[in-house]
PDB file of N, CA and C in Angstrom:
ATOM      1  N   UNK A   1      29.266 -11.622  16.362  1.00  0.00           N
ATOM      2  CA  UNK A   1      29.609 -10.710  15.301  1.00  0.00           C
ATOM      3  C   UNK A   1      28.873  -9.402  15.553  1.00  0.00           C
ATOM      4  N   UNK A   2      29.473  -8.349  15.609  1.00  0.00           N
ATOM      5  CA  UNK A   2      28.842  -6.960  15.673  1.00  0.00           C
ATOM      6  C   UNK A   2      28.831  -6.264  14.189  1.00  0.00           C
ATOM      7  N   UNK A   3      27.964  -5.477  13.988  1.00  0.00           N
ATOM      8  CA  UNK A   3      27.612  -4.728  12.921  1.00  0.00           C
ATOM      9  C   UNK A   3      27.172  -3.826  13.257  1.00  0.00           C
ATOM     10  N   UNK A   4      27.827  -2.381  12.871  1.00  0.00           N
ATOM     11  CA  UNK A   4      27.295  -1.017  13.523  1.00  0.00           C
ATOM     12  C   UNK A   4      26.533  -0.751  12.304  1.00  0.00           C
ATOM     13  N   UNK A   5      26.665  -0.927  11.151  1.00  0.00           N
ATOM     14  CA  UNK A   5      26.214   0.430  10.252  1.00  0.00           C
ATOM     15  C   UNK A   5      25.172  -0.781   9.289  1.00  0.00           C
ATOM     16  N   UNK A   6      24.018  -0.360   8.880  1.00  0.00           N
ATOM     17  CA  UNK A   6      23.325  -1.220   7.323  1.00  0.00           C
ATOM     18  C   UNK A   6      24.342  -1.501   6.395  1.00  0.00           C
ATOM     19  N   UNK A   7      25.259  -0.624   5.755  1.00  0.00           N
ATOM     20  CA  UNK A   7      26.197  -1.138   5.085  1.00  0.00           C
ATOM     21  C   UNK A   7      26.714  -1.964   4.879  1.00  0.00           C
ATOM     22  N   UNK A   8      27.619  -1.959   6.529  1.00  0.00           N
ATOM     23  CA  UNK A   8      28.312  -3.805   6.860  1.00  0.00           C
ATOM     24  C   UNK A   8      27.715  -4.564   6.691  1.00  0.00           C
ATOM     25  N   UNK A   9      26.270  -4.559   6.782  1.00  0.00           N
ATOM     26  CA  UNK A   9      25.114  -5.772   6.664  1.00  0.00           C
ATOM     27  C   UNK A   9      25.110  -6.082   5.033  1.00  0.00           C
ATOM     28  N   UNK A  10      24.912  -5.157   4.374  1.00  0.00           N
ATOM     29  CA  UNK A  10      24.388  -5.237   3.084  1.00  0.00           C
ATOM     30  C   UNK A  10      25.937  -5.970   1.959  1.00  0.00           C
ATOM     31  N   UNK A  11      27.520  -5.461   2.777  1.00  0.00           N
ATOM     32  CA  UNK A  11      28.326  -6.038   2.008  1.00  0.00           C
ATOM     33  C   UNK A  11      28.574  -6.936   2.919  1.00  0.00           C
ATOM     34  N   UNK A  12      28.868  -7.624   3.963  1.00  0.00           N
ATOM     35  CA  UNK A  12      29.738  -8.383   4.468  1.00  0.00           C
ATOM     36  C   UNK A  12      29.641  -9.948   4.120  1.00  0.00           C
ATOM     37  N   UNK A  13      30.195 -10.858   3.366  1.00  0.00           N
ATOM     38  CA  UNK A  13      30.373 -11.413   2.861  1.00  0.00           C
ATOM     39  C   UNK A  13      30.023 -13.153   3.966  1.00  0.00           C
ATOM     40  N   UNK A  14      30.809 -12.826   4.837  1.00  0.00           N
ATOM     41  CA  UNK A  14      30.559 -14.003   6.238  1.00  0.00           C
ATOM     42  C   UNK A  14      29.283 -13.896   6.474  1.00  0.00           C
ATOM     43  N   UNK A  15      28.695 -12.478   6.790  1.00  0.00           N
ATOM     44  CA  UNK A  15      27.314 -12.461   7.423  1.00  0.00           C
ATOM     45  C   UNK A  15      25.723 -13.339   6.219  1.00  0.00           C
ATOM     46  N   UNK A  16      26.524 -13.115   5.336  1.00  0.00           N
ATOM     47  CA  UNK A  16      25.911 -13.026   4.208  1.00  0.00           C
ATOM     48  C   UNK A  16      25.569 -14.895   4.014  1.00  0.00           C
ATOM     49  N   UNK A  17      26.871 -15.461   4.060  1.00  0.00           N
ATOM     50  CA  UNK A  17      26.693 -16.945   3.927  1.00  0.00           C
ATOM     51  C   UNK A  17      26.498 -17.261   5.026  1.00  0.00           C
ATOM     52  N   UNK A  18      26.755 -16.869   6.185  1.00  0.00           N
ATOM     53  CA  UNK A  18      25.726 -17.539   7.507  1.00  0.00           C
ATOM     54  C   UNK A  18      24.080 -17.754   7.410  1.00  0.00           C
ATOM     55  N   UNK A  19      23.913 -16.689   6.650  1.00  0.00           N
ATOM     56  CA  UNK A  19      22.050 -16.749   6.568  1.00  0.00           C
ATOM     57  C   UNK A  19      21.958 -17.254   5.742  1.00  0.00           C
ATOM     58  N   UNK A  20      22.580 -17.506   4.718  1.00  0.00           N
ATOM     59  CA  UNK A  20      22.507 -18.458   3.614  1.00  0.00           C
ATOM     60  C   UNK A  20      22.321 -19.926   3.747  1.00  0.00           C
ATOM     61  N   UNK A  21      23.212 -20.216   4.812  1.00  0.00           N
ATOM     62  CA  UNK A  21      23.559 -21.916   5.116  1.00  0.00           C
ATOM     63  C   UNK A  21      22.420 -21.903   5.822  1.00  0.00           C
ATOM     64  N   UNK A  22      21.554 -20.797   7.119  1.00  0.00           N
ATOM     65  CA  UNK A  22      20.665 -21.231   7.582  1.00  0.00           C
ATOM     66  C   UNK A  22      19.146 -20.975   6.414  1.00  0.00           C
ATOM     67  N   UNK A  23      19.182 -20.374   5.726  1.00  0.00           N
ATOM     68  CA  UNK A  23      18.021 -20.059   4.676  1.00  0.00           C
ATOM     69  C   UNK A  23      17.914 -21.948   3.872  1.00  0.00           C
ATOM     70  N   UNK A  24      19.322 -22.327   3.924  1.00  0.00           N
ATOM     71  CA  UNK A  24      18.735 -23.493   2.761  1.00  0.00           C
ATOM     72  C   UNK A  24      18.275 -24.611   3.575  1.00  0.00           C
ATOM     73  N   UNK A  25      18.199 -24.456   4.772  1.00  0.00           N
ATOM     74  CA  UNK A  25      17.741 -25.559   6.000  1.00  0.00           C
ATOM     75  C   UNK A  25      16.442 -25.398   5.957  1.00  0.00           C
ATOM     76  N   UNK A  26      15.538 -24.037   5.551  1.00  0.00           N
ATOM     77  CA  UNK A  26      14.596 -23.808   5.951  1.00  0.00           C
ATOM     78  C   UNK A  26      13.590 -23.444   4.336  1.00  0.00           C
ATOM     79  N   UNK A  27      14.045 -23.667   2.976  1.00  0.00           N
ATOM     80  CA  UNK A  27      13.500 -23.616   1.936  1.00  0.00           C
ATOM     81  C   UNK A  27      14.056 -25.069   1.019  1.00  0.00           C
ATOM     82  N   UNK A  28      13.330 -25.127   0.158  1.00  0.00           N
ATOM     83  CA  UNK A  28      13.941 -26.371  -0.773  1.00  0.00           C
ATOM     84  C   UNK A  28      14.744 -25.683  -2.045  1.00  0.00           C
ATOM     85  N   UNK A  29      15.009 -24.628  -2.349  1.00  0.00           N
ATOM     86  CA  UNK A  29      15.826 -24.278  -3.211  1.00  0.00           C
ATOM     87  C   UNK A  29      16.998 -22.847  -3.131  1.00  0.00           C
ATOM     88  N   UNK A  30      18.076 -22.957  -3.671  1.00  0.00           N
ATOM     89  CA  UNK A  30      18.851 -22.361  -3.632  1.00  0.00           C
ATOM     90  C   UNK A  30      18.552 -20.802  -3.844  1.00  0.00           C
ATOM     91  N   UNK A  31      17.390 -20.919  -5.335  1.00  0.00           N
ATOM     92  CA  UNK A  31      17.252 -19.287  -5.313  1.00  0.00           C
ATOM     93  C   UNK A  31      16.267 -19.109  -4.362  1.00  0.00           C
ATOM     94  N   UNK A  32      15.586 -19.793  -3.648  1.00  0.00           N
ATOM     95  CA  UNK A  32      14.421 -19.429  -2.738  1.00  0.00           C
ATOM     96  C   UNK A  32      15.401 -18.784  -1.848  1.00  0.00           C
ATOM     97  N   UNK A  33      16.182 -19.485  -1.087  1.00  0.00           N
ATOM     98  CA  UNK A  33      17.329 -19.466   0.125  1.00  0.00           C
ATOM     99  C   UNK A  33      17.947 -17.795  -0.480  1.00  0.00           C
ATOM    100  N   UNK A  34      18.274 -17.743  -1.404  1.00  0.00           N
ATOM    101  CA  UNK A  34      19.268 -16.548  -1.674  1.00  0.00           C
ATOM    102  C   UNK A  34      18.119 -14.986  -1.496  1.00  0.00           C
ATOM    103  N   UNK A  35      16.972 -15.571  -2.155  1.00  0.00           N
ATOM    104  CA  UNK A  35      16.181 -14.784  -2.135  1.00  0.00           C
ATOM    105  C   UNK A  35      15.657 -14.373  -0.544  1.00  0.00           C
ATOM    106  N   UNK A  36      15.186 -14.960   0.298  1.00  0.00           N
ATOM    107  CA  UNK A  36      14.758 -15.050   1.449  1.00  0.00           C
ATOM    108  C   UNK A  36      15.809 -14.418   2.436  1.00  0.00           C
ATOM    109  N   UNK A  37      17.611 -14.586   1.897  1.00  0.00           N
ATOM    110  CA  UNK A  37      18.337 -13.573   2.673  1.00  0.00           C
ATOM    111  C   UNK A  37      18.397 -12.033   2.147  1.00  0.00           C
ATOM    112  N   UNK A  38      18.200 -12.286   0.874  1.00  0.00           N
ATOM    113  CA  UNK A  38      18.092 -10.374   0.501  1.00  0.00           C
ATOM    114  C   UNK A  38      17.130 -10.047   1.180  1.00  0.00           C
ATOM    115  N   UNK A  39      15.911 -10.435   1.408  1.00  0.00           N
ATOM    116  CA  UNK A  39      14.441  -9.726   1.825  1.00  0.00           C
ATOM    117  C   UNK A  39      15.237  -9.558   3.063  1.00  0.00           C
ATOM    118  N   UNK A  40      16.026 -10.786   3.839  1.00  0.00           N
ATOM    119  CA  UNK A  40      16.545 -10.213   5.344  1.00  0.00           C
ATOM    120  C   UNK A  40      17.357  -9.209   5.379  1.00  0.00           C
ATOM    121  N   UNK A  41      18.242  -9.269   4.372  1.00  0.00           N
ATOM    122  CA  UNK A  41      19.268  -8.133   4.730  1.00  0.00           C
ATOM    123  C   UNK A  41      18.554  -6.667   4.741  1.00  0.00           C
ATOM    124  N   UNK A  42      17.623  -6.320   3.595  1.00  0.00           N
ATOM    125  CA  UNK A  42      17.474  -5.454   3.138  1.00  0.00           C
ATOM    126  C   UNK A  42      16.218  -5.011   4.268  1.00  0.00           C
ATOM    127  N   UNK A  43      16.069  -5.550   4.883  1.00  0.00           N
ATOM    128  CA  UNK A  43      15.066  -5.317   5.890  1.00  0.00           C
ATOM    129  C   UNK A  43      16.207  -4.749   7.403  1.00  0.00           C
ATOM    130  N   UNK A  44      17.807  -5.204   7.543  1.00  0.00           N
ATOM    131  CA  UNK A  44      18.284  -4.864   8.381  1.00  0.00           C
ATOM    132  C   UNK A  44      18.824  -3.437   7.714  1.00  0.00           C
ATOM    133  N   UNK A  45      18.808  -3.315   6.777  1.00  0.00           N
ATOM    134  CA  UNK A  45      19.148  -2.604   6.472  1.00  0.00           C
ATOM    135  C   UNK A  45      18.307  -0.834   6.683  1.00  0.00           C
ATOM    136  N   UNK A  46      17.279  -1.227   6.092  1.00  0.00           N
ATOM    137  CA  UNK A  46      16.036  -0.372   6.434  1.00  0.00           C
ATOM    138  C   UNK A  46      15.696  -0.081   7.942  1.00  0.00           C
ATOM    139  N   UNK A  47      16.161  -1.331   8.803  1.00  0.00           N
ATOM    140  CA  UNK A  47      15.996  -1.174  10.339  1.00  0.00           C
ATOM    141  C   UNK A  47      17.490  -1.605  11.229  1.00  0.00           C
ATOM    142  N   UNK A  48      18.368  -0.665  10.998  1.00  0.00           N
ATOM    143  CA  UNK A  48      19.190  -1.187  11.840  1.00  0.00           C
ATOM    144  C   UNK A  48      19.413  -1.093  13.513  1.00  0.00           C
ATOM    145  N   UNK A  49      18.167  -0.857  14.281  1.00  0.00           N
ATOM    146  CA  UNK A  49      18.090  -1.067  15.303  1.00  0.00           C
ATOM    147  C   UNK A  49      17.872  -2.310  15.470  1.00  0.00           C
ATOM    148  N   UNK A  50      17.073  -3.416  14.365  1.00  0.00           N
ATOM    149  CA  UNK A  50      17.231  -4.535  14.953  1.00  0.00           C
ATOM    150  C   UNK A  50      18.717  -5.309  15.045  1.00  0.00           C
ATOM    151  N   UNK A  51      19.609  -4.768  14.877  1.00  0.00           N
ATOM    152  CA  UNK A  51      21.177  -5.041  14.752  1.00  0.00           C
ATOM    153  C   UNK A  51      21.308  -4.803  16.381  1.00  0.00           C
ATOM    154  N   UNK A  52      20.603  -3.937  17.092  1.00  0.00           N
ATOM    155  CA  UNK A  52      21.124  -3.468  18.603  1.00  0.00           C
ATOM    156  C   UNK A  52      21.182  -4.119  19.425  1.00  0.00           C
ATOM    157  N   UNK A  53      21.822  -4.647  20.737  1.00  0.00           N
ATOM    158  CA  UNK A  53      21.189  -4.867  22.180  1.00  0.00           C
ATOM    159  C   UNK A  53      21.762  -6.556  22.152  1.00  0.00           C
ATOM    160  N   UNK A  54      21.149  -7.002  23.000  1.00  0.00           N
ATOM    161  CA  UNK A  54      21.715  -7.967  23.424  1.00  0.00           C
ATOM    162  C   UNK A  54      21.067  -9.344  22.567  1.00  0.00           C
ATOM    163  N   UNK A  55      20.075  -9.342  22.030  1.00  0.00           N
ATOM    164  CA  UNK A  55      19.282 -10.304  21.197  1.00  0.00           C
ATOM    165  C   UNK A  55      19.192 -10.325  19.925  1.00  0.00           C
ATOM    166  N   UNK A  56      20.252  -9.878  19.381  1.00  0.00           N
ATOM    167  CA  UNK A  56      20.681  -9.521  17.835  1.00  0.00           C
ATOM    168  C   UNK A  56      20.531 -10.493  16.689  1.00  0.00           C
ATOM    169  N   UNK A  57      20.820 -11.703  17.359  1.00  0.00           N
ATOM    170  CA  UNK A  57      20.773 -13.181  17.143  1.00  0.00           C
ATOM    171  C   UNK A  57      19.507 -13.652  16.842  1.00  0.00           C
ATOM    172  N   UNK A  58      18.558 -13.546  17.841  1.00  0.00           N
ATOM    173  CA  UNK A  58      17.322 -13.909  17.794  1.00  0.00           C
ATOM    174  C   UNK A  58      16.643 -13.124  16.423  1.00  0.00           C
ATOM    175  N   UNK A  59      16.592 -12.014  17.223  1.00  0.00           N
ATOM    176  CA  UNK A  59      15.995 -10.811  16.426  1.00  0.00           C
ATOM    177  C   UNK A  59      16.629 -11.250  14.299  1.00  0.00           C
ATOM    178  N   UNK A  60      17.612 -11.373  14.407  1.00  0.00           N
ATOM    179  CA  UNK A  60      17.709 -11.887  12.608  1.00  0.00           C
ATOM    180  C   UNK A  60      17.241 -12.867  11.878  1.00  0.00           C
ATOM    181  N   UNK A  61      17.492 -14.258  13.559  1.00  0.00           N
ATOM    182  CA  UNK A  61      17.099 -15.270  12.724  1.00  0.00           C
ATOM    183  C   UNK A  61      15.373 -15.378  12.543  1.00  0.00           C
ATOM    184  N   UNK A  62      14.598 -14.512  14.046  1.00  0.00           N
ATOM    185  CA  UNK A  62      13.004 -14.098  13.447  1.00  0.00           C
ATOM    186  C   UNK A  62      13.025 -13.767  12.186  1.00  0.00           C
ATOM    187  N   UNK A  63      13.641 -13.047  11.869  1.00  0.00           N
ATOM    188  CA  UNK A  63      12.951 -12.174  10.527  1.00  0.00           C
ATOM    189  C   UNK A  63      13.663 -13.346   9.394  1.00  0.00           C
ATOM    190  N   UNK A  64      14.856 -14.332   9.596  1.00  0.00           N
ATOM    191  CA  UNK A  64      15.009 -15.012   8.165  1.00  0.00           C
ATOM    192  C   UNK A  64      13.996 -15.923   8.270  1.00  0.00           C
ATOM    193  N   UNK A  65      13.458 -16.322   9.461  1.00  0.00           N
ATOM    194  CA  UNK A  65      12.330 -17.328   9.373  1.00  0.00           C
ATOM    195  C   UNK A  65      11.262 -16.911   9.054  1.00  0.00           C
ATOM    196  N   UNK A  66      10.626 -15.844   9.158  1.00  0.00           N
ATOM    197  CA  UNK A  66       8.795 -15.086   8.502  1.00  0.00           C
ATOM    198  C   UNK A  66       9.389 -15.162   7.170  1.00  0.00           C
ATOM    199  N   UNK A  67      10.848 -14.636   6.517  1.00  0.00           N
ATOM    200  CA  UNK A  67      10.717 -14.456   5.186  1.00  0.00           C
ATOM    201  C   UNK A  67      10.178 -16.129   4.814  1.00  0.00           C
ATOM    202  N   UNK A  68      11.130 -17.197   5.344  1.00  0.00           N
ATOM    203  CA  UNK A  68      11.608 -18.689   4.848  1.00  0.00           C
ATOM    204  C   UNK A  68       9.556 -18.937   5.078  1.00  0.00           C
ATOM    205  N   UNK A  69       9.060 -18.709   5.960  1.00  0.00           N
ATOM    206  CA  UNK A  69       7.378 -19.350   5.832  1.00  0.00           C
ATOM    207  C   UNK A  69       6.479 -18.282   4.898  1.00  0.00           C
ATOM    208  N   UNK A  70       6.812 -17.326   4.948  1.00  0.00           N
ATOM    209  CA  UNK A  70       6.386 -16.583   3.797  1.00  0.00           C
ATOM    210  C   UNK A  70       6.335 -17.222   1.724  1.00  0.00           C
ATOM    211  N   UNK A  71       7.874 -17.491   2.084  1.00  0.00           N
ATOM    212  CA  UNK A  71       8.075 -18.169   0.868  1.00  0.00           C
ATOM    213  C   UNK A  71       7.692 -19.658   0.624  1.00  0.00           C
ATOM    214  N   UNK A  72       7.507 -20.379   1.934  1.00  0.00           N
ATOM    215  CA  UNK A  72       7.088 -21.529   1.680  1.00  0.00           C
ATOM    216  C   UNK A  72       5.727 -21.310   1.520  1.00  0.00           C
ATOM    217  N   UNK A  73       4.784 -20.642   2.307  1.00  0.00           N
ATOM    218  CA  UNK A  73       3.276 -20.602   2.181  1.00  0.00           C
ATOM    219  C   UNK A  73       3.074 -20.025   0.487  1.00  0.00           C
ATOM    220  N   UNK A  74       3.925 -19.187   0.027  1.00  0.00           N
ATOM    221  CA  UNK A  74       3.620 -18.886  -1.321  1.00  0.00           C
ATOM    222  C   UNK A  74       3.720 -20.180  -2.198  1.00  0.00           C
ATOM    223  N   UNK A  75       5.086 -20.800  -2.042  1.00  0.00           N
ATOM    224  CA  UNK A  75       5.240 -21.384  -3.019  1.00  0.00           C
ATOM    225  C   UNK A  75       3.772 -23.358  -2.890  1.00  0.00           C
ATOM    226  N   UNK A  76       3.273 -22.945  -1.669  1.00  0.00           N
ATOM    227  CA  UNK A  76       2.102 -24.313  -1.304  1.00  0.00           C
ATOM    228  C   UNK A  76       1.224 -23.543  -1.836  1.00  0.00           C
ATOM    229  N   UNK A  77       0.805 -22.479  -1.817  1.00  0.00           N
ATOM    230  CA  UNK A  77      -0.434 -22.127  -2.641  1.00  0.00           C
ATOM    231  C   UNK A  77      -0.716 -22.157  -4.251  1.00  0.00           C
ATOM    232  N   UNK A  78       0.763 -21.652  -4.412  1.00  0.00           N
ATOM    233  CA  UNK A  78       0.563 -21.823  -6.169  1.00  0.00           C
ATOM    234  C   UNK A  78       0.875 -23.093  -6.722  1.00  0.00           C
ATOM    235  N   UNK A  79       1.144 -24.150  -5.742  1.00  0.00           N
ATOM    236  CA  UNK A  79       1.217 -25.864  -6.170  1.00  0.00           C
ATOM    237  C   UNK A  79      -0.097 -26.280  -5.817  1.00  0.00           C
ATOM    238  N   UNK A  80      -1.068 -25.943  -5.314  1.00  0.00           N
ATOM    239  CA  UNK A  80      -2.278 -25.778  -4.742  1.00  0.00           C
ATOM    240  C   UNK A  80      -3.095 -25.370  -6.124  1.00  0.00           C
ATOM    241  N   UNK A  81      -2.851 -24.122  -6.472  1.00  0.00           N
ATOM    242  CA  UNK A  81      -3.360 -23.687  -8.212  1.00  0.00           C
ATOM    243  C   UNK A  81      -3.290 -24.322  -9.023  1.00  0.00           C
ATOM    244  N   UNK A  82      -2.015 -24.520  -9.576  1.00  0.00           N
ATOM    245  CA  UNK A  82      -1.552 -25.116 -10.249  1.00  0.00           C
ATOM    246  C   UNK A  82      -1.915 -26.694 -10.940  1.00  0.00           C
ATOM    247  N   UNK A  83      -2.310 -26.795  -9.401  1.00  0.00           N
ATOM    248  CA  UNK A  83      -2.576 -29.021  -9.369  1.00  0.00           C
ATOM    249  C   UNK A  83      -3.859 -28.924  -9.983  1.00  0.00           C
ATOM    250  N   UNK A  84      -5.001 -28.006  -9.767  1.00  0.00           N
ATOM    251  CA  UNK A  84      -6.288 -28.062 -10.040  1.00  0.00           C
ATOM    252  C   UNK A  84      -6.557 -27.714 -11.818  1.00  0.00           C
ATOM    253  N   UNK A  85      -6.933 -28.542 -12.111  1.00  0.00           N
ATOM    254  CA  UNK A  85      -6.770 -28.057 -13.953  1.00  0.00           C
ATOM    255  C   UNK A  85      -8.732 -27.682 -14.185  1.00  0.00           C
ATOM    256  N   UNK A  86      -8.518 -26.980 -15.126  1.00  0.00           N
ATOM    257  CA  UNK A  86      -9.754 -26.112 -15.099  1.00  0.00           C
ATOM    258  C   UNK A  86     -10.560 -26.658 -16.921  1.00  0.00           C
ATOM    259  N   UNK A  87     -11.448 -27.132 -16.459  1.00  0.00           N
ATOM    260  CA  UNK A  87     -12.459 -27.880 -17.640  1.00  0.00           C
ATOM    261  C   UNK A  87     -13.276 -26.847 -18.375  1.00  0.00           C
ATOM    262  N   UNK A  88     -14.004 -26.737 -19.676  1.00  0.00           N
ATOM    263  CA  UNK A  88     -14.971 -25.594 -19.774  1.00  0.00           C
ATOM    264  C   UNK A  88     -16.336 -25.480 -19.329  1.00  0.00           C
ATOM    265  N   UNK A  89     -16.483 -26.813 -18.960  1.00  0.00           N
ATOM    266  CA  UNK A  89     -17.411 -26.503 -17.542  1.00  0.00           C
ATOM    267  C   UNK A  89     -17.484 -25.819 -16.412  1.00  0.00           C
ATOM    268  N   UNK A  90     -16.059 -25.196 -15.933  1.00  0.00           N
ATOM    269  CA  UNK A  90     -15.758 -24.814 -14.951  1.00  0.00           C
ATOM    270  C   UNK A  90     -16.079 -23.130 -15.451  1.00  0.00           C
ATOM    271  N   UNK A  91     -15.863 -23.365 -16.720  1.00  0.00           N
ATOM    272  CA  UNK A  91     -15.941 -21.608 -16.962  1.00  0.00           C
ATOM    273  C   UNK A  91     -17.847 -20.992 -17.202  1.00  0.00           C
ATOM    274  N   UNK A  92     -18.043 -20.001 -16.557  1.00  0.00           N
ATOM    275  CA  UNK A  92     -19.422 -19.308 -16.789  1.00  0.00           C
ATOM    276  C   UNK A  92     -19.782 -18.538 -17.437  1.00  0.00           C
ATOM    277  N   UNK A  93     -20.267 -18.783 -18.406  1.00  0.00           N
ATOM    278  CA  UNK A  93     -20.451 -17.784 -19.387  1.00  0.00           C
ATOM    279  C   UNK A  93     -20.902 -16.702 -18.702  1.00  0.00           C
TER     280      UNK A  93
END
């Protein structure tokens, strides 16, 4: 698939559910997945040289994967917070 312009990226509808089907392989939820392709698009968008050259492929699915461990490392830290419950012992006057 070629894409000259950010535009095509930002509407094209195919391109759009391709990263989608691969986003939900790589998060446990749907809005994570949906979310994790806007950060991609909008990042090709902002850089459409990474659209160029012969590794176009690679080069997208890098960047849906930093978003997809990005969002997973967020979402292990605040289950990480979360799990730990806080006593008033814990607090210092």
């Amino acid at each position: 698939m070629r894409l000259h312009k950010s535009a095509e990226v930002q509407l094209d509808p195919h391109f759009r559910s391709i990263l989608q089907g691969l986003a939900r392989k790589m998060v446990q939820s749907d809005v994570t997945a949906n979310r994790i392709v806007q950060r991609t698009i909008d990042v090709l968008c902002d850089k459409p040289e990474l659209l160029d050259g012969a590794h176009m492929s690679e080069a997208v699915l890098a960047l849906l994967r930093r978003h997809a461990f990005d969002e997973n490392d967020l979402n292990a830290s605040r289950e990480m917070t979360g799990s730990r419950r806080f006593s008033k012992s814990d607090i210092v006057p």
